[in-house]
Protein backbone atom coordinates (compact mmCIF):
# COMPACT_ATOMS: atom_id res chain seq x y z
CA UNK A 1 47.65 106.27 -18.57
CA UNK A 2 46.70 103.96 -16.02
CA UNK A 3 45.48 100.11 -16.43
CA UNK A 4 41.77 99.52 -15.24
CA UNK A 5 41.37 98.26 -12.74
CA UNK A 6 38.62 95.19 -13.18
CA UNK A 7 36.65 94.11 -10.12
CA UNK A 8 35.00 90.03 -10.11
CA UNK A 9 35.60 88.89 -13.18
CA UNK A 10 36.92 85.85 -14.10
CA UNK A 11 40.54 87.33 -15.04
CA UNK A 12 41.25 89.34 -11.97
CA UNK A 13 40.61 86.90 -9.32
CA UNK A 14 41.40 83.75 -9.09
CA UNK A 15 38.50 81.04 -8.97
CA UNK A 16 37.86 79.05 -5.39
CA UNK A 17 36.23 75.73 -6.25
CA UNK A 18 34.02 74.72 -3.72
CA UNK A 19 33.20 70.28 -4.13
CA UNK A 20 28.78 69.83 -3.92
CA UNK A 21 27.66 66.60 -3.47
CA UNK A 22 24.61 65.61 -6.18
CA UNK A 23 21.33 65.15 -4.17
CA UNK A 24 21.13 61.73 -3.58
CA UNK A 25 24.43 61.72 -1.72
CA UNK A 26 23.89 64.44 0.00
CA UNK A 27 20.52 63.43 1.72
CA UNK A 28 22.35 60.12 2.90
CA UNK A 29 25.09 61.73 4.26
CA UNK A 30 22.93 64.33 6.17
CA UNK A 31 19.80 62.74 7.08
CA UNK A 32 18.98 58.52 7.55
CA UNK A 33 18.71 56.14 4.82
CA UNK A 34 16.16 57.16 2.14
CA UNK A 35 13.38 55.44 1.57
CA UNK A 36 12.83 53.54 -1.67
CA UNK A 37 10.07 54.25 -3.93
CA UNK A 38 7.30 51.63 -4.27
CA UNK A 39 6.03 51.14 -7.76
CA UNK A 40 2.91 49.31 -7.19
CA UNK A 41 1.73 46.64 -9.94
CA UNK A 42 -0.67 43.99 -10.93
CA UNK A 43 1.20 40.64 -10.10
CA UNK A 44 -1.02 39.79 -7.37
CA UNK A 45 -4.23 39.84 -9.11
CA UNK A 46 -3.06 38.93 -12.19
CA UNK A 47 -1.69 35.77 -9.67
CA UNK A 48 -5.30 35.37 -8.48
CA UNK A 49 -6.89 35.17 -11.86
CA UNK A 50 -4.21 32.93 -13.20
CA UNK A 51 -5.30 30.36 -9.82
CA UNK A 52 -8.83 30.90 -11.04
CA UNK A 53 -8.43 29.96 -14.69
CA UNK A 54 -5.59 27.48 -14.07
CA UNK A 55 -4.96 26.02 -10.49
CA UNK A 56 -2.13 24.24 -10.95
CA UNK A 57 -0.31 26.43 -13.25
CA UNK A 58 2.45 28.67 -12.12
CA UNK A 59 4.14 31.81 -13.31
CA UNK A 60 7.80 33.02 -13.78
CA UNK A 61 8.88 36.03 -12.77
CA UNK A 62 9.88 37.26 -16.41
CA UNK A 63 6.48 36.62 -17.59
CA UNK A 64 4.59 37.86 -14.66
CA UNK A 65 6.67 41.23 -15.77
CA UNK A 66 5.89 41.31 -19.36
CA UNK A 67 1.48 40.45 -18.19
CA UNK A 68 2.28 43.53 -15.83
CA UNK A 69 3.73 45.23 -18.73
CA UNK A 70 0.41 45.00 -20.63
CA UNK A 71 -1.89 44.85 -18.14
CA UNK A 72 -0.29 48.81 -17.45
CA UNK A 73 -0.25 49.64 -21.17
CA UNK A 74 -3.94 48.23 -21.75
CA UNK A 75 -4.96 50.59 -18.78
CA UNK A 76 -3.42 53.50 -20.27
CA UNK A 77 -4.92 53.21 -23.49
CA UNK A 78 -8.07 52.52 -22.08
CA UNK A 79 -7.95 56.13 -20.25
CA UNK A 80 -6.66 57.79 -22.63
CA UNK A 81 -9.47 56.88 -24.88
CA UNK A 82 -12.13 57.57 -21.96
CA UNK A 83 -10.67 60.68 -21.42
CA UNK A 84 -10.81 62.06 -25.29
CA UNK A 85 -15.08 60.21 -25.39
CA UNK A 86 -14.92 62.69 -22.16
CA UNK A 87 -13.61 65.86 -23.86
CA UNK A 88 -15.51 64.90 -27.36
CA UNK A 89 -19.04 64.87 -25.47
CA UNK A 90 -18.24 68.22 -24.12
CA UNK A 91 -18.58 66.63 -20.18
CA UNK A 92 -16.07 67.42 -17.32
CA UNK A 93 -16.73 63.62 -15.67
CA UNK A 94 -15.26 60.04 -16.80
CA UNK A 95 -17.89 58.16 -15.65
CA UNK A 96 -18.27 53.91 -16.35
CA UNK A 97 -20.34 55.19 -19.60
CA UNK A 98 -17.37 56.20 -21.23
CA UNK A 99 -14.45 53.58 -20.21
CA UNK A 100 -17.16 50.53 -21.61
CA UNK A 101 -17.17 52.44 -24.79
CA UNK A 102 -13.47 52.92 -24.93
CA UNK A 103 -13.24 49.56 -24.15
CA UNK A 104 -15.93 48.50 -26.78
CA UNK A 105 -13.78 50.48 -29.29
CA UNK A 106 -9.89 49.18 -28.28
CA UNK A 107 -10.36 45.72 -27.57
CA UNK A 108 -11.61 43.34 -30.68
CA UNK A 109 -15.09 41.55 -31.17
CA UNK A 110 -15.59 38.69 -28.59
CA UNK A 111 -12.71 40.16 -25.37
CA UNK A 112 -15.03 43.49 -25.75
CA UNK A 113 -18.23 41.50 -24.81
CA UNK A 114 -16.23 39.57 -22.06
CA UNK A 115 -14.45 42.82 -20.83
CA UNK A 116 -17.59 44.84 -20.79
CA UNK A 117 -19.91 42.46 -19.04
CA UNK A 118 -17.02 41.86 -16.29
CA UNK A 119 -16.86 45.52 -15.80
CA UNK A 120 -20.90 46.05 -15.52
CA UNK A 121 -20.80 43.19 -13.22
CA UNK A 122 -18.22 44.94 -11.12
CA UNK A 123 -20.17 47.95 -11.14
CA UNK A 124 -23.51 46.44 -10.01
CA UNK A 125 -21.40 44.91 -7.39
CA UNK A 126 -19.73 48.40 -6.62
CA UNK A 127 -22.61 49.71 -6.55
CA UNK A 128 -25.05 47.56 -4.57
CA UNK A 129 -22.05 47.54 -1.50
């Protein structure tokens, strides 16, 4: 009897190799330099409020991370709790109603009265523009 004969497998034919560059090395090589993603932060209004409070006080760059750090996480919370008072109430829009009462229910006793009339103020502002 005769051997089969096998047709593209792995056995029968040797295997050709063929070097791919990964993604980001290939765009470079093809096309002109990439550009780099911004990530965009807080620093210069947390910088503005810190001249407001404190004129003559500076800040390092470590610690103008780590307020941009919670400034980010604070936000997030703060959403995330707007956006369940959204869902809960059965509504499809986040409206200022529901981030002061996310706010009034994250951030403890005298900071929510401070946040909450700097964000109506804001509003009115917003508003009145």
């Amino acid at each position: 009897m005769a051997p089969k004969k096998t047709t593209g497998s792995a056995k029968g034919t040797p295997a050709t190799k063929v070097a791919k560059r990964s993604g980001k090395h290939a765009e470079r090589k093809a096309g002109a330099h990439g550009k780099k993603k911004r990530t965009e932060t807080f620093s210069v209004y947390i910088y503005r409020v810190l001249k407001q409070v404190h004129p003559e006080t500076g800040i390092s760059k470590r610690s103008m991370h780590i307020m941009n750090s919670f400034i980010g996480d604070i936000f997030e919370k703060i959403a995330l709790e707007a956006s369940k008072l959204v869902r809960y109430n059965k509504k499809h829009t986040l409206s200022s109603r529901e981030v002061q009462t996310a706010v009034r229910l994250l951030l403890p006793g005298e900071l929510a009265k401070h946040a909450v009339s700097e964000g109506t103020k804001a509003v009115t502002k917003y508003s009145s523009a």
